[in-house]
Protein backbone atom coordinates (compact mmCIF):
# COMPACT_ATOMS: atom_id res chain seq x y z
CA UNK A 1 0.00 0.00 0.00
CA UNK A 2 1.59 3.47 -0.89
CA UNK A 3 2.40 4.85 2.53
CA UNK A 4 1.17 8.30 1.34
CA UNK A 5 -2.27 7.22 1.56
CA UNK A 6 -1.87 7.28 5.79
CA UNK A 7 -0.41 10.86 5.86
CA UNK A 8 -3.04 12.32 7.39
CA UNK A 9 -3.21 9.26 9.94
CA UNK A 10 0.39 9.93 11.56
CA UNK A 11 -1.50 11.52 14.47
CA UNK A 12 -2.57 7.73 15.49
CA UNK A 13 -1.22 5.65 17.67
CA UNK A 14 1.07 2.69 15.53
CA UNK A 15 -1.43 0.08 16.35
CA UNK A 16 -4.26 2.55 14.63
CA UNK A 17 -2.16 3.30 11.68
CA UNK A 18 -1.74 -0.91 11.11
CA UNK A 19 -5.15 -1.47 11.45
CA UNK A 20 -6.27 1.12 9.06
CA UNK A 21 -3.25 0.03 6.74
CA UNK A 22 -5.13 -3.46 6.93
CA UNK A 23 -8.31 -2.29 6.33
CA UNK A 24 -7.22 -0.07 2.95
CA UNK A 25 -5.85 -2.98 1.67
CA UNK A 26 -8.74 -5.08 1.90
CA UNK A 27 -10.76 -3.00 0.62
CA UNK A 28 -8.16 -2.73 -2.56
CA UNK A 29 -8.23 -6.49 -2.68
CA UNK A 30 -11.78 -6.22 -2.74
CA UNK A 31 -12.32 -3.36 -5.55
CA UNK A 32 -9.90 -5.80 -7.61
CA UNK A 33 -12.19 -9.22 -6.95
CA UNK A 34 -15.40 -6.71 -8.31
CA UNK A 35 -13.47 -5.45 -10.82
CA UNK A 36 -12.24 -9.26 -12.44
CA UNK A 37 -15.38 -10.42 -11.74
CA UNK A 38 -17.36 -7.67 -13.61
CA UNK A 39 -14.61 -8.41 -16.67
CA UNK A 40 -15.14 -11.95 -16.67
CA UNK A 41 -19.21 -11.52 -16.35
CA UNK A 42 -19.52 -9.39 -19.27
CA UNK A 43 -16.93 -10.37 -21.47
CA UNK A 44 -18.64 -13.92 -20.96
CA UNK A 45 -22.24 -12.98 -21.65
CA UNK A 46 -21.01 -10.62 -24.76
CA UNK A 47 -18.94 -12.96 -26.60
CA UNK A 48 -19.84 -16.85 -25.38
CA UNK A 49 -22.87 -17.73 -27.76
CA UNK A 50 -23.09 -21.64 -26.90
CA UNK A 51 -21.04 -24.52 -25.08
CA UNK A 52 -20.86 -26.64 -28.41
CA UNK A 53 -17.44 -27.82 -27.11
CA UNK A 54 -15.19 -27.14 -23.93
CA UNK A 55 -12.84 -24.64 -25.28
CA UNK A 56 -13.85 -21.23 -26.96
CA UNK A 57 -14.02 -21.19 -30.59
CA UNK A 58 -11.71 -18.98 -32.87
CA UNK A 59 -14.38 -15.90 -32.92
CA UNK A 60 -15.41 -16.03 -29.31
CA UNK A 61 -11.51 -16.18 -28.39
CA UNK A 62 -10.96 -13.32 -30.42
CA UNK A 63 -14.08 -11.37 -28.88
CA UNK A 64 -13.21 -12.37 -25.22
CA UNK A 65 -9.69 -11.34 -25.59
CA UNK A 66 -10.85 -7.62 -27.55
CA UNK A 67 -13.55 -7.20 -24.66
CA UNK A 68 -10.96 -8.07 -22.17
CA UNK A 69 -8.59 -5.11 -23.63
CA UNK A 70 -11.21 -2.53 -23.79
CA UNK A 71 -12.23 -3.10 -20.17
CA UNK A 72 -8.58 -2.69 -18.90
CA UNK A 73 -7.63 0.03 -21.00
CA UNK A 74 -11.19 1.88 -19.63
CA UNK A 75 -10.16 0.84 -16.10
CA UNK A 76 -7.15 2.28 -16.37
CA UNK A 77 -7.64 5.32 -17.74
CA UNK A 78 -11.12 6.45 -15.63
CA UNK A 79 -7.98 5.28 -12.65
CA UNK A 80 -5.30 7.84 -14.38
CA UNK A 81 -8.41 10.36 -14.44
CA UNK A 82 -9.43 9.67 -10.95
CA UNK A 83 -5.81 10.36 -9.83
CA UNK A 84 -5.35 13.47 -12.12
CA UNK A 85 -8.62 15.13 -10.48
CA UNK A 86 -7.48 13.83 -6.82
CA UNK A 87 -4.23 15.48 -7.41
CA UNK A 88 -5.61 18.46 -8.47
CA UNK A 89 -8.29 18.73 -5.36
CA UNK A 90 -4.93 17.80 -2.90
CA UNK A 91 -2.99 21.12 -5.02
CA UNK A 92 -5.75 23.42 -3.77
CA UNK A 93 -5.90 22.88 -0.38
């Protein structure tokens, strides 16, 4: 966990500090579980037509692997934009 994120927490005792250190990271373990799950979920329903055999076929291979990319690369950018505007809001205090 980036060690910036308890700044404003230095004022409690160690024991406090570990224990919300332990909770932020849970809860980043948890947004990540969501986050997979919500990948898997709709790249699944959008591109998996039928179970004619165990493995994916050529097309929904190719579809699960395109949805797969769009959903990062939107992930990571609403994160970048999330960080830009928290950066900004930390400037103008």
């Amino acid at each position: 966990m980036d060690k910036n994120m308890l700044g404003d927490l230095a004022s409690l005792p160690q024991e406090d500090q570990a224990k919300m250190a332990s909770m932020i990271d849970q809860l980043q373990i948890r947004d990540s579980l969501r986050m997979y799950n919500s990948l898997v979920e709709r790249c699944f329903t959008d591109c998996v037509d039928s179970f004619r055999r165990k493995t994916l076929d050529k097309q929904e291979d190719t579809c699960v692997r395109r949805c797969a990319e769009k959903f990062l690369k939107h992930s990571m950018r609403v994160g970048m934009r999330f960080a830009e505007l928290n950066q900004g809001a930390a400037t103008q205090d």
